[in-house]
C-alpha atoms as a PDB file:
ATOM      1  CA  UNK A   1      -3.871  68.654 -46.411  1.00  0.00           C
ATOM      2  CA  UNK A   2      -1.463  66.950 -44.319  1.00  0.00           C
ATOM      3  CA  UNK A   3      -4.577  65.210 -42.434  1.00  0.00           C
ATOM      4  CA  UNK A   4      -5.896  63.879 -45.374  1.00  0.00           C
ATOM      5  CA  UNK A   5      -1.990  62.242 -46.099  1.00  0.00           C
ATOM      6  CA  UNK A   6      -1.888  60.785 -42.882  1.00  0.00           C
ATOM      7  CA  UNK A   7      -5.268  59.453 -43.508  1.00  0.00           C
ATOM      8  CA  UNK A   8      -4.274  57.595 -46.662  1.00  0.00           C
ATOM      9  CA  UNK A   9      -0.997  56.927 -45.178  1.00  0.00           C
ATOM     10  CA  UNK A  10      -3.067  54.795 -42.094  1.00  0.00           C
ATOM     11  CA  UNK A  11      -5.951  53.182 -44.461  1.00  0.00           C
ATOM     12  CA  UNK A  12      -2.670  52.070 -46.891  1.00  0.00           C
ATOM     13  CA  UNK A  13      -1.060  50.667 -43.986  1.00  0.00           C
ATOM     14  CA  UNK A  14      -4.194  48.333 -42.734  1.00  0.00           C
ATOM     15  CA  UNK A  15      -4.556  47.321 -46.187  1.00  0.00           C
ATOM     16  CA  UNK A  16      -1.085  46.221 -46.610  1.00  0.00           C
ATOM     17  CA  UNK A  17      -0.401  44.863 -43.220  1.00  0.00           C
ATOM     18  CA  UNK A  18      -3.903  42.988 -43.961  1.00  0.00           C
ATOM     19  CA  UNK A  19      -2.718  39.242 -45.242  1.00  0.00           C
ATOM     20  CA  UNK A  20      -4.543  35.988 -46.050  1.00  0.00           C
ATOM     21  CA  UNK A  21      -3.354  32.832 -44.917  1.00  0.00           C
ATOM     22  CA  UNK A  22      -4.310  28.933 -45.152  1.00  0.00           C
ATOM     23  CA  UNK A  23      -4.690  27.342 -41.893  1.00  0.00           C
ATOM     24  CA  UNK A  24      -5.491  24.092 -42.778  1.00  0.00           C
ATOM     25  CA  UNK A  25      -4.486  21.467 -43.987  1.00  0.00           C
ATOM     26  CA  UNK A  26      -1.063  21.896 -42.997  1.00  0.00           C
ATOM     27  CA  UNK A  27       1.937  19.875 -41.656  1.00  0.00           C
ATOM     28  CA  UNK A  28       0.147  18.205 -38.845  1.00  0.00           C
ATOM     29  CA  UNK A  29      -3.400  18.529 -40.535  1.00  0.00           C
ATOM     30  CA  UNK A  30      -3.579  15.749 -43.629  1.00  0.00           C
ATOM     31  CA  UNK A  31      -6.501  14.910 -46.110  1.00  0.00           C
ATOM     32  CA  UNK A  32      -7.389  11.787 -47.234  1.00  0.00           C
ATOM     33  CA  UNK A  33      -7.493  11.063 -50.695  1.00  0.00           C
ATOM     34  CA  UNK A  34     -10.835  10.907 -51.886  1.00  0.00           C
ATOM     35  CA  UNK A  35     -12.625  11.906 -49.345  1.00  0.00           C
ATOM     36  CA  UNK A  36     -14.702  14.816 -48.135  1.00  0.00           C
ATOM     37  CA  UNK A  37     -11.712  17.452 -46.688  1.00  0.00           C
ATOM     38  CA  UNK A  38     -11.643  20.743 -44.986  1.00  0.00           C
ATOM     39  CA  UNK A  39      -9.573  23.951 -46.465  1.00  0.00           C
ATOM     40  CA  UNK A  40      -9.656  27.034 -43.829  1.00  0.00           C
ATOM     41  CA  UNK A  41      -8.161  29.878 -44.396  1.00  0.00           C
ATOM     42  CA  UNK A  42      -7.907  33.410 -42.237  1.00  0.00           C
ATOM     43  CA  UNK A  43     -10.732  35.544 -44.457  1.00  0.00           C
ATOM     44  CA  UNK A  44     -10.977  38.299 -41.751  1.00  0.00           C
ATOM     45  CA  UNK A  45      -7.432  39.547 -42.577  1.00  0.00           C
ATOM     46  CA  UNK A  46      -7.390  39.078 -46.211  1.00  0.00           C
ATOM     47  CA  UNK A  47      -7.373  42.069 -49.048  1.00  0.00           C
ATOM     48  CA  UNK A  48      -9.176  39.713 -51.703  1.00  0.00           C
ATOM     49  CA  UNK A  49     -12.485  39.484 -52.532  1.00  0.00           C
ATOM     50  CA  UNK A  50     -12.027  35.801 -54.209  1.00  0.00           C
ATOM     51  CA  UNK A  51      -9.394  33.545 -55.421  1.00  0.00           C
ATOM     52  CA  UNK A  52      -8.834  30.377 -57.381  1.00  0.00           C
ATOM     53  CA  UNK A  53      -7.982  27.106 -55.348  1.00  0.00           C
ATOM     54  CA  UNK A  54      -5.184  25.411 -56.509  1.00  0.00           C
ATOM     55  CA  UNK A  55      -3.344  22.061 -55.900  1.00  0.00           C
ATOM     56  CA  UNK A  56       0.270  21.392 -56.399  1.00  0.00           C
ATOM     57  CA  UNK A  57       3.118  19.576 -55.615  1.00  0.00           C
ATOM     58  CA  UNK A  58       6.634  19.816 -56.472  1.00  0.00           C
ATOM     59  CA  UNK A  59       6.765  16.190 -57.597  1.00  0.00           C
ATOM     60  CA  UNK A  60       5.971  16.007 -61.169  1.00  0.00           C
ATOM     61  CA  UNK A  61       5.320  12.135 -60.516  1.00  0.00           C
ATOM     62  CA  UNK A  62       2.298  12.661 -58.094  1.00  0.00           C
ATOM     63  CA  UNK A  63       1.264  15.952 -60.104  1.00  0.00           C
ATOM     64  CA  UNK A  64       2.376  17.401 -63.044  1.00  0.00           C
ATOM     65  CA  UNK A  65       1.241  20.905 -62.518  1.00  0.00           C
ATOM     66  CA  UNK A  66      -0.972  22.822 -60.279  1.00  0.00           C
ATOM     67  CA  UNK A  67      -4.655  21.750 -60.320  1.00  0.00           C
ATOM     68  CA  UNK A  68      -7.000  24.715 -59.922  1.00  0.00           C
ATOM     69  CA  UNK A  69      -9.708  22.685 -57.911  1.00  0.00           C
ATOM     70  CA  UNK A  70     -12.530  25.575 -57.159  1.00  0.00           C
ATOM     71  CA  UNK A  71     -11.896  28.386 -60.410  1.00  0.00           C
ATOM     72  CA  UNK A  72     -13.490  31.147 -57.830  1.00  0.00           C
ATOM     73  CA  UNK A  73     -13.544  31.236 -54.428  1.00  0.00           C
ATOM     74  CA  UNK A  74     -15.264  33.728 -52.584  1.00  0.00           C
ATOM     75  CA  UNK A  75     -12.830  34.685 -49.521  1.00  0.00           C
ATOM     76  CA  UNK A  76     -15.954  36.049 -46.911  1.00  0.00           C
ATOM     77  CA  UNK A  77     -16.423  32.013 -46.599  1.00  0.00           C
ATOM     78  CA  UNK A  78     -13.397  31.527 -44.045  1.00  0.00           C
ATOM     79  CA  UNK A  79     -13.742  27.400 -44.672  1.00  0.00           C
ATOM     80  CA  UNK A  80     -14.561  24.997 -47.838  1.00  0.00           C
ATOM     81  CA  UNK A  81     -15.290  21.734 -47.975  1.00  0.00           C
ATOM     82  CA  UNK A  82     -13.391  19.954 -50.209  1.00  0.00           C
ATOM     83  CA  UNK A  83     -15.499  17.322 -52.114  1.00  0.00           C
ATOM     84  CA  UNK A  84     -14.665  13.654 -53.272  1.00  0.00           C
ATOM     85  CA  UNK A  85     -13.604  14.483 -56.690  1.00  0.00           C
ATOM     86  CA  UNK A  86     -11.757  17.378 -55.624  1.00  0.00           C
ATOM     87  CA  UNK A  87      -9.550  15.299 -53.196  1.00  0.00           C
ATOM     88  CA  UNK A  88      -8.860  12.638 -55.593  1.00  0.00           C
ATOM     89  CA  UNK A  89      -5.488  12.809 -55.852  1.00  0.00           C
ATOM     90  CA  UNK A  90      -2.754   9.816 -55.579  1.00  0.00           C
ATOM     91  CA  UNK A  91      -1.875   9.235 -51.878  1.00  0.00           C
ATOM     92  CA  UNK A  92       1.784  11.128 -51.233  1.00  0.00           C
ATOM     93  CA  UNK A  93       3.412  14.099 -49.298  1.00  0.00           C
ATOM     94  CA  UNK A  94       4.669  17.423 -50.331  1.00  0.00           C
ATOM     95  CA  UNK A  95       1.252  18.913 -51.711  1.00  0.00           C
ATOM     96  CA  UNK A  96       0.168  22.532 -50.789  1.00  0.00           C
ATOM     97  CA  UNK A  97      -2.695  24.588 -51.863  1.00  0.00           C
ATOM     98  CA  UNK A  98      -2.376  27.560 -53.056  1.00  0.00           C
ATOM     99  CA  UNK A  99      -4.893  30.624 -53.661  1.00  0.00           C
ATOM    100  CA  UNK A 100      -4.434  32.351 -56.332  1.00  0.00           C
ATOM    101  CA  UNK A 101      -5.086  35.333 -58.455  1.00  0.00           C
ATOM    102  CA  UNK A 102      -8.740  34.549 -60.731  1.00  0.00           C
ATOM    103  CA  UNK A 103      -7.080  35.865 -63.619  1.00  0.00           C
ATOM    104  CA  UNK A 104      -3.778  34.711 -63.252  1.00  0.00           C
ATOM    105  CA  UNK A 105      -2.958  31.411 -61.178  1.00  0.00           C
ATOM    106  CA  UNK A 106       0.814  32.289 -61.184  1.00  0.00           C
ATOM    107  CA  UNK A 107       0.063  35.125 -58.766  1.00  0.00           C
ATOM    108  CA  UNK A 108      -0.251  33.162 -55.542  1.00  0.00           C
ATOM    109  CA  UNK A 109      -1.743  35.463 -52.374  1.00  0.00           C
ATOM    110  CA  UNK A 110      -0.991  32.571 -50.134  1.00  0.00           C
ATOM    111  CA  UNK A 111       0.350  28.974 -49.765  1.00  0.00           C
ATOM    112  CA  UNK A 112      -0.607  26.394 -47.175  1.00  0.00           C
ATOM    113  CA  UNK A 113       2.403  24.673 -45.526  1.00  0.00           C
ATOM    114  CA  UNK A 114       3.156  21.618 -47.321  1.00  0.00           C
ATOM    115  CA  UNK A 115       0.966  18.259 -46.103  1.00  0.00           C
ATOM    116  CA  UNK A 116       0.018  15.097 -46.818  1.00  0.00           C
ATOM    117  CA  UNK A 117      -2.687  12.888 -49.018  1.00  0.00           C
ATOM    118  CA  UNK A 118      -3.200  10.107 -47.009  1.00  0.00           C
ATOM    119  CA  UNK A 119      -4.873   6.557 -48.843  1.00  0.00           C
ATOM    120  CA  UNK A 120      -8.897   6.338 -48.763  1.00  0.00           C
ATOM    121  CA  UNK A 121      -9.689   4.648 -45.669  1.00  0.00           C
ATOM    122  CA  UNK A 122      -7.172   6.700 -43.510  1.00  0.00           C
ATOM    123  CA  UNK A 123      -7.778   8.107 -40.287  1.00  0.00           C
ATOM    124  CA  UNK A 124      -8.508  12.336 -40.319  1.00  0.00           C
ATOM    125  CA  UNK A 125      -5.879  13.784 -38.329  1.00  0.00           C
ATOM    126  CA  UNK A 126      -7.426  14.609 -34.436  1.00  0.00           C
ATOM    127  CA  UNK A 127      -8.776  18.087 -34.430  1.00  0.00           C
ATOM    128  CA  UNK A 128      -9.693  19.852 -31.369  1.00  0.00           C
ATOM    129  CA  UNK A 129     -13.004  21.905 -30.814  1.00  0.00           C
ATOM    130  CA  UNK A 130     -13.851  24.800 -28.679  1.00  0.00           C
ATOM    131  CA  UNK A 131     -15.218  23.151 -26.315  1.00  0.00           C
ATOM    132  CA  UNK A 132     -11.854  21.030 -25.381  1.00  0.00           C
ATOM    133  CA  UNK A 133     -12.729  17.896 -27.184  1.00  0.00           C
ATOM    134  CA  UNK A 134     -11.546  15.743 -29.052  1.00  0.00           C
ATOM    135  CA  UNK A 135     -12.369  13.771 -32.446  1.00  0.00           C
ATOM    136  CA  UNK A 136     -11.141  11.422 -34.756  1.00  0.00           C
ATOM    137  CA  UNK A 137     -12.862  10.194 -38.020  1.00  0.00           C
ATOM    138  CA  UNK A 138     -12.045   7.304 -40.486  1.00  0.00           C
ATOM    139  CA  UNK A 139     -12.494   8.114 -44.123  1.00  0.00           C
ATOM    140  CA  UNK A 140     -14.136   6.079 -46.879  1.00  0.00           C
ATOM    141  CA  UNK A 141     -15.882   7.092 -50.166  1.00  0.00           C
ATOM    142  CA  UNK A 142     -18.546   9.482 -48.657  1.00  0.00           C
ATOM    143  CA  UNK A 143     -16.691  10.018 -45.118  1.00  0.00           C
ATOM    144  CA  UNK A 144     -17.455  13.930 -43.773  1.00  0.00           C
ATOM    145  CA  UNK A 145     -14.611  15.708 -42.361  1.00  0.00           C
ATOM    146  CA  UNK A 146     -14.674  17.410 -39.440  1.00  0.00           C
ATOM    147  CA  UNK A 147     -16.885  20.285 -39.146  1.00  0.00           C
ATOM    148  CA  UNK A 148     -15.086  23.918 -39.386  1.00  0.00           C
ATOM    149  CA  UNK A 149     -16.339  27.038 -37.870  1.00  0.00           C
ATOM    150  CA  UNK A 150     -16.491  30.516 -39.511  1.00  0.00           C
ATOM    151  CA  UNK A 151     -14.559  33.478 -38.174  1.00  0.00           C
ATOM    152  CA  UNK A 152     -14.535  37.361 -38.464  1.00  0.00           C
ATOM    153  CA  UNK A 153     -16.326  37.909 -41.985  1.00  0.00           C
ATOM    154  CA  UNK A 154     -17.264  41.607 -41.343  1.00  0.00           C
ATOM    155  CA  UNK A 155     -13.661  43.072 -42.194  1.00  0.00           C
ATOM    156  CA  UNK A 156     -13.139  41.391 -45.488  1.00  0.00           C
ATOM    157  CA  UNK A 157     -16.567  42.681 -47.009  1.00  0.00           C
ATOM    158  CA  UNK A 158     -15.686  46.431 -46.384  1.00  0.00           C
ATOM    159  CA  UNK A 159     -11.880  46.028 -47.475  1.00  0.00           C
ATOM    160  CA  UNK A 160     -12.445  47.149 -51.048  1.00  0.00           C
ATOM    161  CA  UNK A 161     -14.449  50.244 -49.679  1.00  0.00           C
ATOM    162  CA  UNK A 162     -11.255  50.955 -48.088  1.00  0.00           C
ATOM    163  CA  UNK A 163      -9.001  50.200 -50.972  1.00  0.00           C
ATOM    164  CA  UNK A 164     -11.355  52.533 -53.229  1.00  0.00           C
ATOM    165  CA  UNK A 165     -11.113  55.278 -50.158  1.00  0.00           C
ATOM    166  CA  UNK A 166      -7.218  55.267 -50.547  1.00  0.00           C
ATOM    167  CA  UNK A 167      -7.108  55.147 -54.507  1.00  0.00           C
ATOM    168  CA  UNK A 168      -9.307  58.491 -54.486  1.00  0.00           C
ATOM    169  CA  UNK A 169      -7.365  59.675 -51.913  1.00  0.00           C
ATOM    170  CA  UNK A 170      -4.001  59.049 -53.692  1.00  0.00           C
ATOM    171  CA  UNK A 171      -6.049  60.464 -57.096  1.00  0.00           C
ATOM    172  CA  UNK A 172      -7.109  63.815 -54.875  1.00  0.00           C
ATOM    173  CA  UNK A 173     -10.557  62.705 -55.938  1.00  0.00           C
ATOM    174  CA  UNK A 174     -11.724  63.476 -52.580  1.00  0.00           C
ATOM    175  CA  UNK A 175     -11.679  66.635 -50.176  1.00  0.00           C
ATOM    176  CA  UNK A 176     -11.556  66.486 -46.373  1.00  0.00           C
END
């Protein structure tokens, strides 16, 4: 008995401690407005299956409320490219994306530091590859952004396996 406690006690724990955060954009890591732009997020260490994108910024004058700009999300992605219409937003600071709950965008898993829009024909902010490098890109109406890179993937598809593990373990649904 007490193994199978400290069994659900550990797999609750990982699940918990598991978190999803958005890497980009971020302070130092802009879009440009109307323009092809990258969102990244950490997918490997995330409890959700999917989400709902969202836009938003706290001035009512460049947005009046969030804008859910992809309704579902699937999380095992780790990077989305933000299309044209997506990003066409008024040029301005203060925004941050938000992923949300499918089912209800007022539960927010995670919030991207607040950034930028910059005006079309604005430079993307330098990014640095693996291999040292770096790149710079100027953005007009079909301007690409830089490329991202998937990482981890694995965890994330066999977190719900774990989450049902605990729930029968908590229910006594199954027997060591």
């Amino acid at each position: 008995m007490f193994r199978r406690v400290a069994f659900a006690c550990a797999a609750l724990l990982s699940v918990v401690s598991a978190q999803l955060t958005v890497t980009s954009p971020g302070t130092n890591d802009w879009w440009v407005a109307s323009s092809t732009n990258t969102l990244a997020w950490t997918c490997s260490t995330s409890p959700y299956l999917n989400f709902t994108i969202l836009l938003a910024n706290p001035n009512s004058q460049i947005l009046p409320a969030p804008l859910a700009i992809i309704a579902v999300q699937e999380n095992f992605d780790c990077s989305k490219t933000i299309t044209q219409q997506q990003s066409a937003q008024p040029a301005g600071t203060g925004y941050v994306v938000q992923l949300a709950n499918t089912l209800n965008s007022t539960d927010v898993y995670a919030q991207s530091q607040p950034f930028e829009i910059k005006a079309l024909g604005s430079s993307y902010p330098t990014t640095t590859t693996s291999a040292g490098s770096t790149s710079t890109g100027t953005a007009s109406g079909s301007a690409g952004a830089a490329e991202s890179t998937k990482t981890g993937g694995a965890f994330a598809e066999y977190v719900p396996v774990g989450m049902s593990m605990v729930a029968a373990l908590a229910l006594g649904l199954v027997v060591a």
